[in-house]
Every structure is written in C-alpha cells, then in structure tokens.
PDB file of N, CA and C in Angstrom:
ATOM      1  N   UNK A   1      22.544   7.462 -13.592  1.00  0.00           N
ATOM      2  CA  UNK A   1      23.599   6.530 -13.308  1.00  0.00           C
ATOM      3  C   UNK A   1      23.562   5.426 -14.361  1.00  0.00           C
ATOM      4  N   UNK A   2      24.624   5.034 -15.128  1.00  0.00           N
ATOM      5  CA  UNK A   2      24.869   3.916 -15.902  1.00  0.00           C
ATOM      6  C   UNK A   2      24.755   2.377 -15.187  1.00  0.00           C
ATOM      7  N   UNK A   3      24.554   1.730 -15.637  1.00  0.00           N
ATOM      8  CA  UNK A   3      24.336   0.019 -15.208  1.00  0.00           C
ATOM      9  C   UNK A   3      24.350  -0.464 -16.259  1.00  0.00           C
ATOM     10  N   UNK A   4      25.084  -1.833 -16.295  1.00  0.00           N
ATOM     11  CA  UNK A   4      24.989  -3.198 -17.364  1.00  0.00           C
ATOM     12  C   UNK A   4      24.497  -4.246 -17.054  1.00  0.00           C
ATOM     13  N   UNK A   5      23.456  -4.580 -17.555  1.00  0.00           N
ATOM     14  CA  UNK A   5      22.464  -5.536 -17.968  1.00  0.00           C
ATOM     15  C   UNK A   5      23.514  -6.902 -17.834  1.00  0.00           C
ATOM     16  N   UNK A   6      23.333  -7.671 -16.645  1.00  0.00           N
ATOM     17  CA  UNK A   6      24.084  -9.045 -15.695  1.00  0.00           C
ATOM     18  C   UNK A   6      23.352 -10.219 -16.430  1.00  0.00           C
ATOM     19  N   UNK A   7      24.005 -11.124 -16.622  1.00  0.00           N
ATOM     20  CA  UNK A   7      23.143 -12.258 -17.103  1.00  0.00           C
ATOM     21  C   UNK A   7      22.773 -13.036 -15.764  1.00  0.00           C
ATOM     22  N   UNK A   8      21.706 -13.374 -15.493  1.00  0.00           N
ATOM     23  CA  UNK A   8      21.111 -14.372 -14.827  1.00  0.00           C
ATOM     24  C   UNK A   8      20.343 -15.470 -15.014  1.00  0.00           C
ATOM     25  N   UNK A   9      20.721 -16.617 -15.203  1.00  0.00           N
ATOM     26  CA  UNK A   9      20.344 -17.779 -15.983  1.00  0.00           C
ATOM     27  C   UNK A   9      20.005 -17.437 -17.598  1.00  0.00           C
ATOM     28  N   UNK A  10      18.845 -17.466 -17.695  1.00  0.00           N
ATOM     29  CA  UNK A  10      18.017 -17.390 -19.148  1.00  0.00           C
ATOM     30  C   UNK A  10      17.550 -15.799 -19.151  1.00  0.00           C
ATOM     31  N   UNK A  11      17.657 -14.868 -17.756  1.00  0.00           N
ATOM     32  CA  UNK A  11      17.059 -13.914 -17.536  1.00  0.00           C
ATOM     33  C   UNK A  11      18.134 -12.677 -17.513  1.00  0.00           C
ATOM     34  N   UNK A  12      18.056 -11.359 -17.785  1.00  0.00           N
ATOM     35  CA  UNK A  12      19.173 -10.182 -17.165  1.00  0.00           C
ATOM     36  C   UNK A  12      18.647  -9.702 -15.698  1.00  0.00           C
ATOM     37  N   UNK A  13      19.546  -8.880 -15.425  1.00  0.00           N
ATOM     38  CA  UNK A  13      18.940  -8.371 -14.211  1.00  0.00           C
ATOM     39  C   UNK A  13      20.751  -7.047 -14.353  1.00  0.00           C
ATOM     40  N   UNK A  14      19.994  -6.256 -13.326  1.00  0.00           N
ATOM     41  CA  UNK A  14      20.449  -4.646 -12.884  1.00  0.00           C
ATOM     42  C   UNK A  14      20.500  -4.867 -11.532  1.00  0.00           C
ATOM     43  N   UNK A  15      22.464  -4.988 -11.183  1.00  0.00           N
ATOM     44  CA  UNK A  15      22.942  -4.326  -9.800  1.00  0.00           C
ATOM     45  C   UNK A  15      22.651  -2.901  -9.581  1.00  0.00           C
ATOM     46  N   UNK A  16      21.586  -2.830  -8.303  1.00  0.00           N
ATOM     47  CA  UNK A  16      21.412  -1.728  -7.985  1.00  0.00           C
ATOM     48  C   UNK A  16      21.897  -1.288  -6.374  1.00  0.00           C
ATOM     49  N   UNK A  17      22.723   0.037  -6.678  1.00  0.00           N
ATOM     50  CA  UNK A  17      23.549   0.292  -5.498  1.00  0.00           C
ATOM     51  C   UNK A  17      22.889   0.422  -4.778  1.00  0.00           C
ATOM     52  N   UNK A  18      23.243  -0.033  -3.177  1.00  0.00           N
ATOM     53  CA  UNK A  18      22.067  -0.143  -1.631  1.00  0.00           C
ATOM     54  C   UNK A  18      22.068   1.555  -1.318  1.00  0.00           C
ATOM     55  N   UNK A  19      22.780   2.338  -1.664  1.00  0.00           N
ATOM     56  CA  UNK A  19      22.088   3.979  -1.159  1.00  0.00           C
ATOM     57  C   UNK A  19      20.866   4.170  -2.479  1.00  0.00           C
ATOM     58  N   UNK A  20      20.864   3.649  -3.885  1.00  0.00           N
ATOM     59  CA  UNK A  20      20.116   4.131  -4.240  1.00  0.00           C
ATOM     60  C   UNK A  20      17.928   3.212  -3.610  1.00  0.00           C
ATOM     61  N   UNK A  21      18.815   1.686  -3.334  1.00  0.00           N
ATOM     62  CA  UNK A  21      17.860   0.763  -2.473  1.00  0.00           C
ATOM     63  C   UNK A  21      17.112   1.825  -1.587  1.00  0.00           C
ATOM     64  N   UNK A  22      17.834   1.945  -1.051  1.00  0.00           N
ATOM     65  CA  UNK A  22      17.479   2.916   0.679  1.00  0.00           C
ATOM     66  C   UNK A  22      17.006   4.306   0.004  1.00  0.00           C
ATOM     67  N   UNK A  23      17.603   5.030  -0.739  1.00  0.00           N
ATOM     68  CA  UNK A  23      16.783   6.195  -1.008  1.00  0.00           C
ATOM     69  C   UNK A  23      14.965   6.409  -1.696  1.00  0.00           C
ATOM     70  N   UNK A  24      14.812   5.432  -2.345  1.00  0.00           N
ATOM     71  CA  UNK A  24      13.876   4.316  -2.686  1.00  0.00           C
ATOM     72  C   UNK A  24      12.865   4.228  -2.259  1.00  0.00           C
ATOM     73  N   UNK A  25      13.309   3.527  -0.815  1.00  0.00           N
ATOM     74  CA  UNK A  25      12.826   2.766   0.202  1.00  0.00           C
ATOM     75  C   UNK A  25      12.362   1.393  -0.636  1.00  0.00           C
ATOM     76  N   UNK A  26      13.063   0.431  -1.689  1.00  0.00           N
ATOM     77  CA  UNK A  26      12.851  -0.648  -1.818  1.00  0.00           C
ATOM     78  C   UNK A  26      12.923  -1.541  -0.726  1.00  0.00           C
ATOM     79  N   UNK A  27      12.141  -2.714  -0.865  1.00  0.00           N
ATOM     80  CA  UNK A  27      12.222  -3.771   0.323  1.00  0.00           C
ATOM     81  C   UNK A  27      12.777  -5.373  -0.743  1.00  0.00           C
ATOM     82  N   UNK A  28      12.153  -6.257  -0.345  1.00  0.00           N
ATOM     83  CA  UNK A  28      12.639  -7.046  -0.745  1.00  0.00           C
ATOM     84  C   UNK A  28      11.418  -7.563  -2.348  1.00  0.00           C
ATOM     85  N   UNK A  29      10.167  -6.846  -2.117  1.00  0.00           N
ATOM     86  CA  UNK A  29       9.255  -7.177  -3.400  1.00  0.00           C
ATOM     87  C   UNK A  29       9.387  -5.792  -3.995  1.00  0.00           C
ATOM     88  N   UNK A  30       9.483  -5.837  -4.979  1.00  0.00           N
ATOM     89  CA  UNK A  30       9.107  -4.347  -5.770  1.00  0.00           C
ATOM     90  C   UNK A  30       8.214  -4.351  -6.938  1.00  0.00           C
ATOM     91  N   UNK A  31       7.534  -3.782  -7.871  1.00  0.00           N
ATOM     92  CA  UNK A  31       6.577  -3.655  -8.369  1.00  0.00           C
ATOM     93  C   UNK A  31       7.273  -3.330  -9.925  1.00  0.00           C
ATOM     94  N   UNK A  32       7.121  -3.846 -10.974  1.00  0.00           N
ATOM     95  CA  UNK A  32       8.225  -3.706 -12.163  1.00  0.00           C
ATOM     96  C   UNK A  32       7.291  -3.009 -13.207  1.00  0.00           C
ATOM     97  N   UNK A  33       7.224  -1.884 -14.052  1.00  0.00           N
ATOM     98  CA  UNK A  33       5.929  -1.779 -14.810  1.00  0.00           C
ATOM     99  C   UNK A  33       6.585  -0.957 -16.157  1.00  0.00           C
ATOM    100  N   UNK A  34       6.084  -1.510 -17.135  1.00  0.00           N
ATOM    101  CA  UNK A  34       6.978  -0.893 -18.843  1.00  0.00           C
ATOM    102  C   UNK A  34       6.094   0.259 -18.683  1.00  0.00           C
ATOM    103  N   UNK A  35       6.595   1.610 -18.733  1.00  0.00           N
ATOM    104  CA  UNK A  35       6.050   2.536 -19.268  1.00  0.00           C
ATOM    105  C   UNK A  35       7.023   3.531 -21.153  1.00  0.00           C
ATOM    106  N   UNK A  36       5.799   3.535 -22.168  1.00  0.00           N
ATOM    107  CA  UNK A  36       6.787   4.024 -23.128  1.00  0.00           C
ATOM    108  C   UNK A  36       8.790   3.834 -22.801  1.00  0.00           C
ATOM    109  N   UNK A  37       8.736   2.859 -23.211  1.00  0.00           N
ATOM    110  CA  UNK A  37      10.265   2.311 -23.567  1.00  0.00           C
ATOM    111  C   UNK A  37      11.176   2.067 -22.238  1.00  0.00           C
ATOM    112  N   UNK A  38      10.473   2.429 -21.254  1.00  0.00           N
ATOM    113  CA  UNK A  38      11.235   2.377 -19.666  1.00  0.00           C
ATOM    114  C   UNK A  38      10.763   1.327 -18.838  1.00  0.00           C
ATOM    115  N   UNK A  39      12.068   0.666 -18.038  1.00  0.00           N
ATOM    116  CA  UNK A  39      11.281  -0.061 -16.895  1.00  0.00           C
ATOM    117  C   UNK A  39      11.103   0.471 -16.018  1.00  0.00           C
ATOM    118  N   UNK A  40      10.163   0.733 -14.910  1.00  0.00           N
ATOM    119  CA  UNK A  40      10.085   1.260 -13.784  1.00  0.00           C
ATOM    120  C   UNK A  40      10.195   0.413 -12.558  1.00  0.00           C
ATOM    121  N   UNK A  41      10.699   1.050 -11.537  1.00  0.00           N
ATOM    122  CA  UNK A  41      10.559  -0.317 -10.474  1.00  0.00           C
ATOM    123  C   UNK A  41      10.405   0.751  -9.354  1.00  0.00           C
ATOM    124  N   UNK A  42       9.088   0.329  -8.625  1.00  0.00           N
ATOM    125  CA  UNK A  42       8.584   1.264  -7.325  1.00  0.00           C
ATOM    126  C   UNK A  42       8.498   0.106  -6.397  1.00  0.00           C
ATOM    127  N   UNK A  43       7.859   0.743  -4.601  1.00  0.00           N
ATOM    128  CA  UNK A  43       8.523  -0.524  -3.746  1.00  0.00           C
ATOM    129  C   UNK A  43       6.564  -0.105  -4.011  1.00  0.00           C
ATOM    130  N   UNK A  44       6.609  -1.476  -3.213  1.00  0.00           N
ATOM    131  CA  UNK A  44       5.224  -1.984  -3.130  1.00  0.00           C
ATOM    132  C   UNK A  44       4.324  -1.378  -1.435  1.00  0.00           C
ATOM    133  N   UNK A  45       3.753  -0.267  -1.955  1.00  0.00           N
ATOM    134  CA  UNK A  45       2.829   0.069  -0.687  1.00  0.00           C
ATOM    135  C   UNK A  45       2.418  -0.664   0.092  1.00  0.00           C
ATOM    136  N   UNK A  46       2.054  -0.822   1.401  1.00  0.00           N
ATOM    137  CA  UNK A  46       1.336  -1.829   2.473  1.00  0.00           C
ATOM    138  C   UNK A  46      -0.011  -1.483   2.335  1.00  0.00           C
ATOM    139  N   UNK A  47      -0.718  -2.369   2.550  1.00  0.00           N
ATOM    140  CA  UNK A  47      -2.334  -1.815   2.265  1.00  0.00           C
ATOM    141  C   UNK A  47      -2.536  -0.742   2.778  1.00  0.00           C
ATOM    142  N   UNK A  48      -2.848  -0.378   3.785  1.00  0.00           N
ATOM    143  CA  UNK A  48      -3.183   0.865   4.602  1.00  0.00           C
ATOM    144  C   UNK A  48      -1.935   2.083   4.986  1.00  0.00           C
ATOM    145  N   UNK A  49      -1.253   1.782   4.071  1.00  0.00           N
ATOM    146  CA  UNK A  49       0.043   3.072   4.109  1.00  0.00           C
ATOM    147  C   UNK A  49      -0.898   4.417   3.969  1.00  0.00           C
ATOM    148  N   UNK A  50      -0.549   5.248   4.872  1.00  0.00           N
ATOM    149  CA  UNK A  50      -1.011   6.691   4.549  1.00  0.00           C
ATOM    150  C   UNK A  50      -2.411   7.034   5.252  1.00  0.00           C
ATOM    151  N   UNK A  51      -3.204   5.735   5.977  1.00  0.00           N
ATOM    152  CA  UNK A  51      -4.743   5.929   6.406  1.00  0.00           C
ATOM    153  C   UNK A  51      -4.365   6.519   7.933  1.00  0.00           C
ATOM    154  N   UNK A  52      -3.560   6.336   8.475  1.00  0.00           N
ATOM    155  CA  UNK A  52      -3.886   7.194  10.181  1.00  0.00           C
ATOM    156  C   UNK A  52      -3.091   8.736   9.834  1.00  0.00           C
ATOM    157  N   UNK A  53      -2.628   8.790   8.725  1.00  0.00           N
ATOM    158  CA  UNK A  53      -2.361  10.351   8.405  1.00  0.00           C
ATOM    159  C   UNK A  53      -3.414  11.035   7.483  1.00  0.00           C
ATOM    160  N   UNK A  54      -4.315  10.315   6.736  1.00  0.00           N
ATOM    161  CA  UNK A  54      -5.404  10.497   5.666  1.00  0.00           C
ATOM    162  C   UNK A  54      -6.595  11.004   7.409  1.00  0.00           C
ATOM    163  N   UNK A  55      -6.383  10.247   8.237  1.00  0.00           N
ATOM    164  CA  UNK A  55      -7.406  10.031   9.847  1.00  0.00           C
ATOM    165  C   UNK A  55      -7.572  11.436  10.030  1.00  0.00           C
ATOM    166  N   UNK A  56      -6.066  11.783  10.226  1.00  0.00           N
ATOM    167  CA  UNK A  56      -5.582  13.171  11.152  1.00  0.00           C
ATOM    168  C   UNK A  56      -6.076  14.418  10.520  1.00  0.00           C
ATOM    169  N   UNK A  57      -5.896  14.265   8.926  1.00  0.00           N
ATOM    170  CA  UNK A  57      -6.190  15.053   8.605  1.00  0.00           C
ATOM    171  C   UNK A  57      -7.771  15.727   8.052  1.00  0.00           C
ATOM    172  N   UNK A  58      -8.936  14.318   8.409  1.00  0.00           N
ATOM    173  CA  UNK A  58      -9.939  14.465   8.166  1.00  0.00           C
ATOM    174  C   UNK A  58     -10.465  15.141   9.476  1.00  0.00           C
ATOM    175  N   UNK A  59      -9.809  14.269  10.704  1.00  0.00           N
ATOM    176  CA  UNK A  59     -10.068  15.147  12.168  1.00  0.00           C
ATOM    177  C   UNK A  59      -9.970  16.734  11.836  1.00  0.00           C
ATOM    178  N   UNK A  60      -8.823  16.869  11.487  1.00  0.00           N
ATOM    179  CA  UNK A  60      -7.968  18.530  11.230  1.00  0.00           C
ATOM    180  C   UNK A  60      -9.372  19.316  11.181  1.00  0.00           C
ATOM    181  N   UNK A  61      -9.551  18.830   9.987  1.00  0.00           N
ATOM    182  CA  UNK A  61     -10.666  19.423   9.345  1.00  0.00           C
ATOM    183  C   UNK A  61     -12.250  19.801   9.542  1.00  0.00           C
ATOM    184  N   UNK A  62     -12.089  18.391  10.613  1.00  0.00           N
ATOM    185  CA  UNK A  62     -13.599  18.248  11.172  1.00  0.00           C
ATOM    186  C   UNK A  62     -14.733  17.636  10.002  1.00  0.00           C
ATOM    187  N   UNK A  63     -14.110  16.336   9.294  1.00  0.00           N
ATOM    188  CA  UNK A  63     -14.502  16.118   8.194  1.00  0.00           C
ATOM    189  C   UNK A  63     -14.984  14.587   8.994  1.00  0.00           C
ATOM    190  N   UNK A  64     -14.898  14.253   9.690  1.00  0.00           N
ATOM    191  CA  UNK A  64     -14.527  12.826  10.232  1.00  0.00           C
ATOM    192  C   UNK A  64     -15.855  12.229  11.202  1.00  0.00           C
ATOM    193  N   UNK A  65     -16.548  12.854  10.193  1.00  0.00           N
ATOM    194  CA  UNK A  65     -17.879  12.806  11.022  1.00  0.00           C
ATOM    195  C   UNK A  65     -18.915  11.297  10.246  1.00  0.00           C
ATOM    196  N   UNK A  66     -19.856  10.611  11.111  1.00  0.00           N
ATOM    197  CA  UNK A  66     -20.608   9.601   9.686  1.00  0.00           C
ATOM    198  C   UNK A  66     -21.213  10.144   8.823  1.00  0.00           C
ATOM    199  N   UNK A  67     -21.307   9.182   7.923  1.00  0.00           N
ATOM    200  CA  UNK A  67     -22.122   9.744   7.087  1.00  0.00           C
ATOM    201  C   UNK A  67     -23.572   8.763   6.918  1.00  0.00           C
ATOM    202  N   UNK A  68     -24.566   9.931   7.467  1.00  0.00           N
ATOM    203  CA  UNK A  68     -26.141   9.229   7.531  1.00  0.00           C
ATOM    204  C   UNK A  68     -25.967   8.825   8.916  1.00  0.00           C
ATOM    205  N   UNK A  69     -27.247   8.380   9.488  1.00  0.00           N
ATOM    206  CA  UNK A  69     -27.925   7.818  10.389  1.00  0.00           C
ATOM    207  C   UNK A  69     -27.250   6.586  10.593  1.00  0.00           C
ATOM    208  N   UNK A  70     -27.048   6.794  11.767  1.00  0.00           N
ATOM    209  CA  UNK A  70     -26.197   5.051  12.397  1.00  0.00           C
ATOM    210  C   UNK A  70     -27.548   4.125  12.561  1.00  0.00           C
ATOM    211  N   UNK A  71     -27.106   3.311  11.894  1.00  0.00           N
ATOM    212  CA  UNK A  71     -28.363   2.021  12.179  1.00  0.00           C
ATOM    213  C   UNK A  71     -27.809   0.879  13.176  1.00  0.00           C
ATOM    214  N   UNK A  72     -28.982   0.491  14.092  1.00  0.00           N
ATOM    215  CA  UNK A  72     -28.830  -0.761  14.467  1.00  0.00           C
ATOM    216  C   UNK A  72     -29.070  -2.085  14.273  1.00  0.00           C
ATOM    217  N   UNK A  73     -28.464  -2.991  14.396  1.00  0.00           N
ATOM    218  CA  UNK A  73     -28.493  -4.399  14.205  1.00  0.00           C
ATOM    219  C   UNK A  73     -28.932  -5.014  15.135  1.00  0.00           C
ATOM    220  N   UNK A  74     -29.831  -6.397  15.497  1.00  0.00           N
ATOM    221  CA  UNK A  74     -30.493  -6.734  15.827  1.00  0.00           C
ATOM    222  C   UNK A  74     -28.685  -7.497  17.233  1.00  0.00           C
ATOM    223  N   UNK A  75     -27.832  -7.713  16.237  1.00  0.00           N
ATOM    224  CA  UNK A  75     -26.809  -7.778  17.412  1.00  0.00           C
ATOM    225  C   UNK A  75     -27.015  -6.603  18.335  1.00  0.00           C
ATOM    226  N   UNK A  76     -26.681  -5.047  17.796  1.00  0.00           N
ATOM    227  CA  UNK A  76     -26.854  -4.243  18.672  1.00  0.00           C
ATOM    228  C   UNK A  76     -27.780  -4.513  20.187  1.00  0.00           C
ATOM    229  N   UNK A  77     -29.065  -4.525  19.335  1.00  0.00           N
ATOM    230  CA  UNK A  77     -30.142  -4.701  20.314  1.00  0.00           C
ATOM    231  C   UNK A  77     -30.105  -5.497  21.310  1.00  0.00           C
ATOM    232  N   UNK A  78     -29.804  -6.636  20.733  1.00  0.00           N
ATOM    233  CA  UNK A  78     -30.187  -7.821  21.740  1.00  0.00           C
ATOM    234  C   UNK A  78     -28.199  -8.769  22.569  1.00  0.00           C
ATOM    235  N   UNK A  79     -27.727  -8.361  21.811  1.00  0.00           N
ATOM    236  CA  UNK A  79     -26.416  -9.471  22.135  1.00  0.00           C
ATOM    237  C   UNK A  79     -25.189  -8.644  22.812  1.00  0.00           C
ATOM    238  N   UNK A  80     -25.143  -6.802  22.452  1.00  0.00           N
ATOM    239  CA  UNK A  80     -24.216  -6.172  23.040  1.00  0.00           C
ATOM    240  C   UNK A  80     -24.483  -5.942  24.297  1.00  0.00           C
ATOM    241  N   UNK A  81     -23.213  -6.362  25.027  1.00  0.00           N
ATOM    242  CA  UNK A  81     -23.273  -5.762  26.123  1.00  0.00           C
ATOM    243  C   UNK A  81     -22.112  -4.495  26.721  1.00  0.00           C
ATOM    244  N   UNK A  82     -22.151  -3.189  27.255  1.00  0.00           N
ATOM    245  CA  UNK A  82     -21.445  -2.645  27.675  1.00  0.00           C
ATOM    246  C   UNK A  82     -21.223  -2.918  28.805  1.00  0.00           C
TER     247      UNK A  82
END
C-alpha cells in the first residue's frame, strides 16, 4: 500500500488505515526499529504474553516438573502455616 510522508511539526509521520491498525493488532505504543533501509513498526508485547500457553504446553508434555530438590527456608520451617 502507498502512503505520503504528513508533516508534523519539525517531524513526518504515516496515516495508517485502522483495518491495517487492527490487523496488526497495534495499540496505542508501538515499537519503531530501522532495519537495512526500512522502518518497521511492531505492537509492543505485554511481559508475559504467551506464558499460560508456553504452561499448557509444558503440562502437554509432562515437562512441567522442578527442577532439583525443593529446598526449605527457614520461613518454611518455622513461620508457614497451613
């Protein structure tokens, strides 16, 4: 899709159509990054995007197990109560 470079103050900026917003999934921050001669603009992940499906699939697997010997803490010992 073609676009022209808008003047905004001292700065340009790119009207971008709201189906291509929404196809996207841009929000209101997005992430801007020069790669070889291109701008890129991706939406900005939430910290933990993707961890209760990363969960499911370690369950799936039976991967979701600790790793090593559970240790106790002197909280454990003395301050928990069930």
């Amino acid at each position: 899709m073609k676009a022209r470079l808008v003047r905004i103050g001292n700065s340009r900026g790119v009207r971008i159509p709201k189906p291509l917003i929404e196809q996207a999934g841009l929000t209101e921050d997005v992430d801007l990054v020069v790669r070889e001669g291109e701008i890129v603009i991706t939406r900005i992940a939430s910290p933990r995007e993707g961890w209760a499906t990363a969960a499911e699939d370690l369950a799936a697997r039976g991967e979701d197990q600790l790793i090593g010997a559970q240790i106790s803490t002197r909280f454990d010992l003395e301050e928990w109560e069930w």
